[in-house]
Protein backbone atom coordinates (compact mmCIF):
# COMPACT_ATOMS: atom_id res chain seq x y z
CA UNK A 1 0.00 0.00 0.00
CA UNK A 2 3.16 2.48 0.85
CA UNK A 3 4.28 1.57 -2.61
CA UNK A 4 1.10 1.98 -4.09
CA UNK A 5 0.72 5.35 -2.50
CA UNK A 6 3.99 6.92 -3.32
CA UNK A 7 4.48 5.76 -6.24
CA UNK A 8 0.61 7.74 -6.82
CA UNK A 9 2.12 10.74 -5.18
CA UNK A 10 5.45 10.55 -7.59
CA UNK A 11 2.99 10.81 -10.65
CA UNK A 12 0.15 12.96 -9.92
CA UNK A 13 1.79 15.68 -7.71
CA UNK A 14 3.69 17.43 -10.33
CA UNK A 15 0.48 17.42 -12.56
CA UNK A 16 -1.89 18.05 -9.77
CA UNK A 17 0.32 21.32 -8.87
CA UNK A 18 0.35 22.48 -12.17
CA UNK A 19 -3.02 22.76 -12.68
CA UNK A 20 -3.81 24.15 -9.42
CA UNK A 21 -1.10 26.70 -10.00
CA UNK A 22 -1.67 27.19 -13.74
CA UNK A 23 -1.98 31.49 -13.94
CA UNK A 24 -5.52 30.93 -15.77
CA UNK A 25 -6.90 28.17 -13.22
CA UNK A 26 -6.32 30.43 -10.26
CA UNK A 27 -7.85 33.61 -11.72
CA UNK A 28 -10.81 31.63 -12.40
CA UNK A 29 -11.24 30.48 -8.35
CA UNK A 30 -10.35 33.60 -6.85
CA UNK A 31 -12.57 35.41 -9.31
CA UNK A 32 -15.20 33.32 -8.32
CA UNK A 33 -14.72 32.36 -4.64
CA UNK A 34 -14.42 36.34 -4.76
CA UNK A 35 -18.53 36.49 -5.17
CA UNK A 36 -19.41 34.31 -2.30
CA UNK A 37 -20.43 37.19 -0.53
CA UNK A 38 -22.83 38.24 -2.77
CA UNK A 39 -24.20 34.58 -3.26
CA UNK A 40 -24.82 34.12 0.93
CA UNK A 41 -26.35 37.38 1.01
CA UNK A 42 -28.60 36.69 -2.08
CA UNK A 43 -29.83 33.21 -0.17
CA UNK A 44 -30.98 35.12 2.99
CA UNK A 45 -33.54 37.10 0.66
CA UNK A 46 -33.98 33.47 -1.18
CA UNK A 47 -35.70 32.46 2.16
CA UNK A 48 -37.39 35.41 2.68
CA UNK A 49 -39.03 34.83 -0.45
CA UNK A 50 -40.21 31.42 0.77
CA UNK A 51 -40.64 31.37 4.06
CA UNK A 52 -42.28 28.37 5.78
CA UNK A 53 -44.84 29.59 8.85
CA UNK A 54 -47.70 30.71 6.85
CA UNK A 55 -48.51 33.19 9.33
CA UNK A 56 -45.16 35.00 8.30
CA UNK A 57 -45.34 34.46 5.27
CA UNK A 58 -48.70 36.46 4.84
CA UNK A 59 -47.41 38.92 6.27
CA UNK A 60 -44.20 39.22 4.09
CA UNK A 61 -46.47 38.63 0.95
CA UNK A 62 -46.90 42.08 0.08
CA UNK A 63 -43.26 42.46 0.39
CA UNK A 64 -42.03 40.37 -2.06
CA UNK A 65 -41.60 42.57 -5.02
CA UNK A 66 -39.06 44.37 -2.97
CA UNK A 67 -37.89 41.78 -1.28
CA UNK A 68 -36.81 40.31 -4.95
CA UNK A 69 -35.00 43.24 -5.70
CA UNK A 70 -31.63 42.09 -3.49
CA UNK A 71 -31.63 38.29 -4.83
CA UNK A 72 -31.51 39.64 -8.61
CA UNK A 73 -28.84 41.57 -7.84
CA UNK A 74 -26.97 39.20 -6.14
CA UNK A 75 -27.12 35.74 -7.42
CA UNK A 76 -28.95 36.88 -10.39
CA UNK A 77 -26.39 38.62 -12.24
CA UNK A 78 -23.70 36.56 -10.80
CA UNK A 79 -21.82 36.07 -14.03
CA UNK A 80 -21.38 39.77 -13.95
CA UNK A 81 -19.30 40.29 -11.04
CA UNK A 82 -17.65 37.22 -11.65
CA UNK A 83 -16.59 38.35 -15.17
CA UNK A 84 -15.17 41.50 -13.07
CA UNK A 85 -12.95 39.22 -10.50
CA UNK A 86 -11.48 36.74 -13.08
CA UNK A 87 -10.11 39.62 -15.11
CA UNK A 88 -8.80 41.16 -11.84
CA UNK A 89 -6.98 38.56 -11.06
CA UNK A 90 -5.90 37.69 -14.33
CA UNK A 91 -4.24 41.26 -14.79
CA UNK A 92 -2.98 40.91 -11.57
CA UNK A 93 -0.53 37.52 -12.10
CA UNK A 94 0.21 39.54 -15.29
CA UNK A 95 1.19 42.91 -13.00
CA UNK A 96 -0.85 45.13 -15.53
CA UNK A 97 -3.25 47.27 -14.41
CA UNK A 98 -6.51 45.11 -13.00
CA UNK A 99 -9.12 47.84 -12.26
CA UNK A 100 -8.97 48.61 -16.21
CA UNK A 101 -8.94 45.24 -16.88
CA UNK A 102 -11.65 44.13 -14.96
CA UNK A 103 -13.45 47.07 -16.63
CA UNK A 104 -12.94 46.42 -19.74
CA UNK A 105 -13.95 42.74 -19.54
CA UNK A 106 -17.25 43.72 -18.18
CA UNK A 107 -17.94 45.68 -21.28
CA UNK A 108 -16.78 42.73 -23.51
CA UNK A 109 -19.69 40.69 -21.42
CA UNK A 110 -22.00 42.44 -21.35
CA UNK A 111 -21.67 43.14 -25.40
CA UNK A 112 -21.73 39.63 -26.07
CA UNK A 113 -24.45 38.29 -23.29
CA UNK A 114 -26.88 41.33 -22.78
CA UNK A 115 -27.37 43.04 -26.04
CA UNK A 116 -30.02 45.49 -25.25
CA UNK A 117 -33.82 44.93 -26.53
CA UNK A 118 -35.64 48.08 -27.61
CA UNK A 119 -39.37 48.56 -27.28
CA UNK A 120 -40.89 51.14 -29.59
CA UNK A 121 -44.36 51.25 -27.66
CA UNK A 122 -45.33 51.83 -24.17
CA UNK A 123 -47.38 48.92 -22.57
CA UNK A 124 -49.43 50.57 -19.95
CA UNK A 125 -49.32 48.77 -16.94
CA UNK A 126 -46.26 46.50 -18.20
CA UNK A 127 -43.21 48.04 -19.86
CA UNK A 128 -42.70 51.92 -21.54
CA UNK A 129 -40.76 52.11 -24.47
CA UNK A 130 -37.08 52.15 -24.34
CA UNK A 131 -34.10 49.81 -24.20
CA UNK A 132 -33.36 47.34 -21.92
CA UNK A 133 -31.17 44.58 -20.38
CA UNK A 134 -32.21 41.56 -19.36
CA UNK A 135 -30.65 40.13 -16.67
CA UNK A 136 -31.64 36.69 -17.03
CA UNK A 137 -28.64 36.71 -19.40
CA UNK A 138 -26.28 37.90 -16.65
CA UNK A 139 -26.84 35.23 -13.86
CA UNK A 140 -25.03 31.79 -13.48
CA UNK A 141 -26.31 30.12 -16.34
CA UNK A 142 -23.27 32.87 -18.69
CA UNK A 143 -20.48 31.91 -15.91
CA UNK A 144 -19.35 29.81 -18.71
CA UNK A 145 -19.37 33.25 -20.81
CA UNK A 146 -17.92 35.26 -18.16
CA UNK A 147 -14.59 33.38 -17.48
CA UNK A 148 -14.16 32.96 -21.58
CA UNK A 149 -14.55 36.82 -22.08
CA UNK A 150 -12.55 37.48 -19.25
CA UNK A 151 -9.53 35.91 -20.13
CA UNK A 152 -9.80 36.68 -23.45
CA UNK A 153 -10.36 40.59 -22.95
CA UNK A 154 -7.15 40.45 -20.42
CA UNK A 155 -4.88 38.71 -23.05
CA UNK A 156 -5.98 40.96 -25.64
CA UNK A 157 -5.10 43.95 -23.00
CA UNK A 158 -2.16 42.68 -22.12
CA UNK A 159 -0.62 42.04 -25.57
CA UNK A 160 -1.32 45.63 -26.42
CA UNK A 161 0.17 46.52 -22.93
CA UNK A 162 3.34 44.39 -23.60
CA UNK A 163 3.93 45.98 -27.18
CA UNK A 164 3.68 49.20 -26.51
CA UNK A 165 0.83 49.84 -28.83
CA UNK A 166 -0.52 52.54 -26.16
CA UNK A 167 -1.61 56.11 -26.07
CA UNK A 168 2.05 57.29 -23.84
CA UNK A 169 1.38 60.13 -21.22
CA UNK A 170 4.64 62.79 -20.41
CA UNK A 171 6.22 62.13 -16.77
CA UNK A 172 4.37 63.46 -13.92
CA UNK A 173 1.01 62.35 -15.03
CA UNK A 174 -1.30 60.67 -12.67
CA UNK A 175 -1.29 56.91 -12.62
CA UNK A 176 -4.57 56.72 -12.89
CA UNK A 177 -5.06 58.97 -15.46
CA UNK A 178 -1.99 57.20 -17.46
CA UNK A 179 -3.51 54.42 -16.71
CA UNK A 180 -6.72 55.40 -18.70
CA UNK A 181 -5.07 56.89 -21.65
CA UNK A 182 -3.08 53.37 -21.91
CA UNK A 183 -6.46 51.28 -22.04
CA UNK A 184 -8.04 53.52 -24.77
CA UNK A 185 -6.37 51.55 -28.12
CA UNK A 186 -6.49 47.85 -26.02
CA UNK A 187 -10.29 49.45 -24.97
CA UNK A 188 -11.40 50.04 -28.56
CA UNK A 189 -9.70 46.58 -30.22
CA UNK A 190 -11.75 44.51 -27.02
CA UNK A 191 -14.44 46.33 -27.51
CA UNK A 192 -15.01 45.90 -31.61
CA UNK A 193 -13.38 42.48 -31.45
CA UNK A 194 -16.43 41.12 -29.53
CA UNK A 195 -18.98 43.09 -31.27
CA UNK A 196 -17.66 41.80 -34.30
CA UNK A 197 -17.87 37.95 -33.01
CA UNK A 198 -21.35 38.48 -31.53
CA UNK A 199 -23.29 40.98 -33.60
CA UNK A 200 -21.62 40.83 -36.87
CA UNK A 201 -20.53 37.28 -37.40
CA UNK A 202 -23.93 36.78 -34.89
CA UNK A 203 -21.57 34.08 -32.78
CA UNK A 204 -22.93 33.58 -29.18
CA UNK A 205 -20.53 32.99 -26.87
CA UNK A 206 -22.50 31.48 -24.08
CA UNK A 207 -24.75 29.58 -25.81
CA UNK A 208 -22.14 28.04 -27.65
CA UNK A 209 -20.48 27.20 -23.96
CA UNK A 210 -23.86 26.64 -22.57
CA UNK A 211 -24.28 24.09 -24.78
CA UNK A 212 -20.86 22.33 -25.31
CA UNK A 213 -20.49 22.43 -21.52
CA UNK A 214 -23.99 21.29 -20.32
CA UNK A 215 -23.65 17.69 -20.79
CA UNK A 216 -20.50 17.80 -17.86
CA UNK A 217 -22.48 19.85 -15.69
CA UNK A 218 -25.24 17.40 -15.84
CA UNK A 219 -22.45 14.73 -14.78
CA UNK A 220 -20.78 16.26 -12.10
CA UNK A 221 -23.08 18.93 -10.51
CA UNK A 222 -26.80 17.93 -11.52
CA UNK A 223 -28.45 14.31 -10.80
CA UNK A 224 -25.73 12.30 -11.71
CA UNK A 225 -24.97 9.82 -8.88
CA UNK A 226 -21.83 8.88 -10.70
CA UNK A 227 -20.97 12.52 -11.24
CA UNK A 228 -21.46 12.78 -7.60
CA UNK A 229 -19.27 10.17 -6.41
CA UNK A 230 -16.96 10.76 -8.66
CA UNK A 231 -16.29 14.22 -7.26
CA UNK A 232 -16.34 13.19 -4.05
CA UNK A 233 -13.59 10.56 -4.57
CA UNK A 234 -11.35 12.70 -6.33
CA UNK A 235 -11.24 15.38 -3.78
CA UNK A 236 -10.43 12.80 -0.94
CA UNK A 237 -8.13 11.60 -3.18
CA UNK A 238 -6.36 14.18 -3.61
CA UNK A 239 -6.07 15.30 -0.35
CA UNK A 240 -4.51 12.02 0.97
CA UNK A 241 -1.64 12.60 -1.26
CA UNK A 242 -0.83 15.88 0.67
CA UNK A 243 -2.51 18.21 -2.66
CA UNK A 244 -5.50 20.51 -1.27
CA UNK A 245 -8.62 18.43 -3.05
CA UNK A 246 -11.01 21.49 -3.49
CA UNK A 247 -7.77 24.04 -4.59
CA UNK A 248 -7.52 21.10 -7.56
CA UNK A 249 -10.86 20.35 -8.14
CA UNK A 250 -12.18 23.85 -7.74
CA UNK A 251 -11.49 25.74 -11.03
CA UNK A 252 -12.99 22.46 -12.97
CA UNK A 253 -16.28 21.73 -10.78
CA UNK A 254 -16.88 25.60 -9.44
CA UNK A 255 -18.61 26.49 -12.14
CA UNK A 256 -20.81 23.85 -12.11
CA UNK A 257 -21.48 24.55 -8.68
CA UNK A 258 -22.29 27.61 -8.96
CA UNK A 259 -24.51 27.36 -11.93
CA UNK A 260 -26.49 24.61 -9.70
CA UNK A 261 -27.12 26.10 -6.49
CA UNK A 262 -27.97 29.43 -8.81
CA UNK A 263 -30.76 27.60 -10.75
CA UNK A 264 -32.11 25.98 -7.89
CA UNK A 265 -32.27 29.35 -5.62
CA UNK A 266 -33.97 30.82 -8.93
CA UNK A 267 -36.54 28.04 -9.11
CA UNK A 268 -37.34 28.40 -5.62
CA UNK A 269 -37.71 31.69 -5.88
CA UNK A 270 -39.88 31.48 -8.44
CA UNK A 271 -42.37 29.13 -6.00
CA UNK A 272 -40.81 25.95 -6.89
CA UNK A 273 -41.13 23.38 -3.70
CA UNK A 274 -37.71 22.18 -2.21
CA UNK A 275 -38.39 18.99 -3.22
CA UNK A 276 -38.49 19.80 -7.21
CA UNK A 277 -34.82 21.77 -7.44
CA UNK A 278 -33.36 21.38 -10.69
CA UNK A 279 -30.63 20.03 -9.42
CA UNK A 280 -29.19 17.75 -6.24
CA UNK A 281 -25.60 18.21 -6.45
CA UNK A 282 -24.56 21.34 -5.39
CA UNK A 283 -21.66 22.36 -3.58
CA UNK A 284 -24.09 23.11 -0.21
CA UNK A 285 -25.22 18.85 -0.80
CA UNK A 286 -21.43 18.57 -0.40
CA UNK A 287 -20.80 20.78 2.29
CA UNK A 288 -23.81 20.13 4.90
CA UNK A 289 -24.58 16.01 4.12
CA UNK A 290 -20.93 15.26 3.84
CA UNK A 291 -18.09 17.15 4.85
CA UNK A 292 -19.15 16.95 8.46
CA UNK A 293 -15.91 18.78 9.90
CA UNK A 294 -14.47 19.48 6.51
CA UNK A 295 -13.45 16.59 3.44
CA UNK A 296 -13.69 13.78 4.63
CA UNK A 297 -16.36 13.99 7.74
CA UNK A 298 -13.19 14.19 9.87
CA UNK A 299 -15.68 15.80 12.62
CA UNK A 300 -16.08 11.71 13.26
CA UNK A 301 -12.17 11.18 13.90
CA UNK A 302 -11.87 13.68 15.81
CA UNK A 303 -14.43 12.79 18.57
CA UNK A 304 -12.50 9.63 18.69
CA UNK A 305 -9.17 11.27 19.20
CA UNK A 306 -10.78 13.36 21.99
CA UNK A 307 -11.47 9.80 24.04
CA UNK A 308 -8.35 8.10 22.70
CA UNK A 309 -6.01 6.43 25.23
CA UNK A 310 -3.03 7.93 23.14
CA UNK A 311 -1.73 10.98 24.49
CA UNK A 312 -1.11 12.99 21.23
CA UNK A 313 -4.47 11.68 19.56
CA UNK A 314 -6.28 12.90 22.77
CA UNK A 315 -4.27 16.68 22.73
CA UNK A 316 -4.87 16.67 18.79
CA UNK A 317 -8.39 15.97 19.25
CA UNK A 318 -9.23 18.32 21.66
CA UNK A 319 -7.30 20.84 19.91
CA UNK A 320 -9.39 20.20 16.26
CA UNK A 321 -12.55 19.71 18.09
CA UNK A 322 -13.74 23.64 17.78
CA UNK A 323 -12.22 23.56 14.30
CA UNK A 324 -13.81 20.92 13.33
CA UNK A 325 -16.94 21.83 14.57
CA UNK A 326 -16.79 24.96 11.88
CA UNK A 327 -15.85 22.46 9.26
CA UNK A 328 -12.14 23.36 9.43
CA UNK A 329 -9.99 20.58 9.48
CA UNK A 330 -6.58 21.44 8.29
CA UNK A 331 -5.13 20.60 12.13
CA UNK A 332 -6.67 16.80 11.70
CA UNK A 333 -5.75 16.31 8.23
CA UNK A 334 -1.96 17.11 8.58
CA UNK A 335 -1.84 16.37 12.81
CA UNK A 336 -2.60 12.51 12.62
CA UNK A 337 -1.55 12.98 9.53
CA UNK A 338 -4.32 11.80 7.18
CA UNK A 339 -1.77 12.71 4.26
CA UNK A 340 0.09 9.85 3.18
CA UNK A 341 -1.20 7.38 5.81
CA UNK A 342 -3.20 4.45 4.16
CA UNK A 343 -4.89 3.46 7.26
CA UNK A 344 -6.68 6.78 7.52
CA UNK A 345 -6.92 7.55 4.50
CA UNK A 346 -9.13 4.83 3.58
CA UNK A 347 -12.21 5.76 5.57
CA UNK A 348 -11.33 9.53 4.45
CA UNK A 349 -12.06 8.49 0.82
CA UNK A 350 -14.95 5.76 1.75
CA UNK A 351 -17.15 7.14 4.25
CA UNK A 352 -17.98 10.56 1.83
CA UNK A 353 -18.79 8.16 -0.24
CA UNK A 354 -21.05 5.53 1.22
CA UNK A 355 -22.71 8.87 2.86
CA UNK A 356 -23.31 10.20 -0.31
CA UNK A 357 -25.10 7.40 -2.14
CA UNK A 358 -26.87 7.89 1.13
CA UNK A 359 -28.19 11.35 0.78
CA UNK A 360 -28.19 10.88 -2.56
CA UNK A 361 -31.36 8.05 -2.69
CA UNK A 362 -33.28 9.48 -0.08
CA UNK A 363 -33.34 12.94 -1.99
CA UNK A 364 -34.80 11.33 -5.18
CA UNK A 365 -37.31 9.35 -3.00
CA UNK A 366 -38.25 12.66 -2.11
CA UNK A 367 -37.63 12.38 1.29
CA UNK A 368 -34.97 15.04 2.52
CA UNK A 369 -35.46 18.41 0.13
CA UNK A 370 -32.85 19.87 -2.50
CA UNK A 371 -30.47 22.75 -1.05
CA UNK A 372 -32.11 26.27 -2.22
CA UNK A 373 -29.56 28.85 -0.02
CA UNK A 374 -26.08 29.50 -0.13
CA UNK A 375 -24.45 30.03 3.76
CA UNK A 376 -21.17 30.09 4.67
CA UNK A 377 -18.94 26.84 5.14
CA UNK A 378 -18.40 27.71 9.22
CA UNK A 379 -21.94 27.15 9.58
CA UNK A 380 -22.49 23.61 11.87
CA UNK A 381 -23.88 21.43 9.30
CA UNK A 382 -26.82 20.19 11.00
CA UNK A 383 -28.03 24.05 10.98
CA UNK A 384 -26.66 25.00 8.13
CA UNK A 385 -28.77 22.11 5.91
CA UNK A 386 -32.03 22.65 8.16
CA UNK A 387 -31.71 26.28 6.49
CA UNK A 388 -30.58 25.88 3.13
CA UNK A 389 -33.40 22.95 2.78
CA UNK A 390 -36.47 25.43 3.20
CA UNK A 391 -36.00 24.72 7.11
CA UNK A 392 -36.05 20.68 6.79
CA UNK A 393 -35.83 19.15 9.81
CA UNK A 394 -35.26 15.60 8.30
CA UNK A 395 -32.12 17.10 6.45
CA UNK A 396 -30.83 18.17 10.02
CA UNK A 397 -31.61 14.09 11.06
CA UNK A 398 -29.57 13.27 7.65
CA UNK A 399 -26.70 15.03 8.84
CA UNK A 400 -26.48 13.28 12.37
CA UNK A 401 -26.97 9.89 10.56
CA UNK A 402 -24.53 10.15 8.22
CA UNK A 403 -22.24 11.37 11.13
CA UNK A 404 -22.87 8.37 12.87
CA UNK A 405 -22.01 6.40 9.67
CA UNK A 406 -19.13 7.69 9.16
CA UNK A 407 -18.03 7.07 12.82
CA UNK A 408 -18.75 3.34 12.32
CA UNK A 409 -16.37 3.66 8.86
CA UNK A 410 -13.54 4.90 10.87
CA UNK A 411 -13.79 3.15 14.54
CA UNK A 412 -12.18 -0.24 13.01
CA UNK A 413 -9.14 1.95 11.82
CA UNK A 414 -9.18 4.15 13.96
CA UNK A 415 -8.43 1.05 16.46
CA UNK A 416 -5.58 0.26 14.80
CA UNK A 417 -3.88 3.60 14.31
CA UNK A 418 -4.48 3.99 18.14
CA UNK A 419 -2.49 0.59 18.99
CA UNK A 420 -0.06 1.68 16.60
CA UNK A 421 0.45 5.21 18.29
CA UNK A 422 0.19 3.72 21.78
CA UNK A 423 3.25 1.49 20.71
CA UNK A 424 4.70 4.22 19.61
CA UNK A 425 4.54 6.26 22.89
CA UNK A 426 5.37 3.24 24.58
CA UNK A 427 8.41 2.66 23.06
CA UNK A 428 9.54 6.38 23.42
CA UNK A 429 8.31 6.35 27.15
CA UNK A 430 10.77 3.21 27.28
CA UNK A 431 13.93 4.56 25.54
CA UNK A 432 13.16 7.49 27.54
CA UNK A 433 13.23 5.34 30.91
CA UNK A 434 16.63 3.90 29.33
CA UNK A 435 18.05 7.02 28.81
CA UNK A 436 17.01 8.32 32.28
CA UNK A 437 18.81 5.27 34.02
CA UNK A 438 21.82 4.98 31.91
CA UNK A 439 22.33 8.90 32.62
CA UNK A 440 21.91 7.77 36.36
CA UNK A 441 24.42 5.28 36.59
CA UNK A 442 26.74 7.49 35.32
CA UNK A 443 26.39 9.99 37.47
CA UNK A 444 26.65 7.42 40.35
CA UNK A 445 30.26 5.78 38.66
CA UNK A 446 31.11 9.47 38.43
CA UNK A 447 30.44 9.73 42.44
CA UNK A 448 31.89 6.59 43.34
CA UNK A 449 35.31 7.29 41.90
């Protein structure tokens, strides 16, 4: 198994790093993990606009309209700000200038996903005439869009940048207005290049994407319970060899993710029942049913450290207990270590998954609701998936269950890494004693003569 595992480690850790440290790959997650903020807040008014008393909810009724207003902007024009923090970032590992960049990228999206519709007559009651955006084409559903023009708008930028082909500004001229006089030539070849592509040659970007991508999104962040599994075994997988799972994972699946949980918080709050979400695996499924403590549902390990007979598995317990409980669990991962150690790393990689076909069958039998809200990954999972499940309280009882599943999955191993540490101390506490005596009769020789 040692074998086995380095000899994994000797050929997938170069490649593994170079994707998750590829300049593109990493503008892509920060740009997006950059939007989380927007996406919580958006869920809070997502429950809001569904809330379960009916006594509440009557009276929030005549709220709604307004109450809709935050979620659209939010979560509904998602690819937007998205489009904004990929180019930032982009510009950034390039060291050109990133607030022009993100700028300009934003223009290039919204020129080839929004083109605005003009209505010639007022519709009393319903629309007046004038143009208009919708913003349907700027949620989740364009991320595919978004991180294409970004990184397309930034290259073009930065070629321009690197060549010199620039308006120059004489010394002792404000950055920032240098700064704008450089962007107007890069500005005006972004901007006609994709009004050419879209309105000229009439190619759409992201419904090309939409639909060339759709099919893997369907796989690994819709219904798919291979999809699902699959995901879940590579980022346990990857974590046991020491590479951070999600980090590798995340600029592939993350834009799945976020197109799922987006379509589901639209459908719901559009009046859809929990139970009839487009789509069960989102990253919240993930994070509430099955990282209980963090990858892996380590939370289980941990309360076993905490009673262990082993001194260092009781301290390292204790001391990942609080972590763990806000589904950090860096300290437990690299403290026992789970890294490199085939013993734990087993039941790291197979109790996700036996928890996940789990969750996965009784959410198709209709029995524990789709996630509809986006919270933040400190959230205790039992709370967190009572609230993003329209306030289930059977998702809550998943939670504990698959907890206590997961604790059976690691108790045999955990068994046996405990008599292997105990030996361990043991055999230090001995050489120890050794050392102590030794050192003793020595100083006693040293007396006697």
């Amino acid at each position: 198994m040692d074998r086995l595992v380095n000899s994994l480690e000797q050929k997938l850790m170069p490649f593994a790093n170079k994707i998750g440290t590829q300049r593109h790959m990493m503008a892509i997650r920060k740009g997006i993990v950059a939007t989380m903020p927007l996406t919580i807040v958006g869920s809070f008014f997502t429950i809001f606009l569904n809330f379960p008393i009916p006594s509440i909810a009557a009276i929030i009724e005549p709220y709604l309209p307004i109450l809709d207003i935050p979620f659209r902007y939010t979560v509904g024009i998602l690819a937007l700000y998205a489009t904004f923090g990929i180019a930032s970032q982009l510009a950034n590992s390039y060291k050109v200038d990133s607030l022009t960049a993100g700028i300009l990228s934003v223009m290039s999206f919204l020129v080839t996903a929004a083109p605005p519709l003009r209505v010639f007559d007022n519709v009393d009651g319903v629309i007046d005439a004038g143009r208009y955006i919708n913003i349907a084409n700027l949620g989740a559903a364009s991320l595919f869009g978004a991180i294409v023009t970004a990184i397309i708008s930034v290259e073009i930028y930065r070629i321009f940048i690197e060549k010199n082909i620039t308006i120059k500004m004489p010394e002792g001229v404000p950055p920032e207005v240098t700064n704008s006089f450089m962007a107007l030539i890069p500005g005006g070849a972004i901007l006609l290049f994709f009004w050419v592509v879209r309105h000229m040659i009439g190619f759409d970007i992201n419904g090309f994407l939409s639909n060339l991508l759709m099919p893997f999104k369907d796989v690994l962040a819709g219904n798919s319970l291979f999809g699902g599994l699959l995901t879940v075994f590579l980022i346990c997988f990857f974590w046991v060899l020491g590479i951070h799972g999600p980090a590798i994972m995340g600029p592939v699946i993350r834009p799945f993710w976020e197109l799922s949980i987006a379509e589901n918080m639209e459908a719901f709050a559009d009046g859809a029942s929990a139970h009839a979400m487009p789509n069960i695996f989102t990253e919240q499924f993930l994070q509430w049913f099955i990282w209980i403590g963090g990858a892996g549902t380590t939370l289980a390990l941990v309360v076993f450290f905490m009673f262990s007979k082993s001194k260092y598995l009781k301290s390292l317990g204790r001391l990942s207990f609080l972590p763990g409980l806000f589904n950090i669990n860096e300290p437990m991962i690299f403290g026992a270590p789970i890294v490199m150690n085939p013993l734990l790393g087993i039941p790291f990689i197979v109790a996700p998954l036996v928890t996940t076909t789990l969750s996965y069958f009784l959410t198709v039998s209709g029995i524990i609701p789709m996630m509809v809200a986006r919270y933040g990954f400190t959230i205790p999972a039992p709370i967190a998936a009572w609230m993003s499940t329209d306030w289930s309280i059977g998702a809550a009882i998943l939670v504990i269950i698959n907890f206590l599943i997961s604790m059976a999955i690691y108790y045999p191993f955990f068994k046996v890494f405990e008599k292997q540490q105990l030996a361990r101390e043991a055999a230090e506490v001995e050489a120890e004693e050794k050392a102590k005596k030794a050192k003793a009769e020595q100083l006693q020789g040293a007396t006697s003569n």
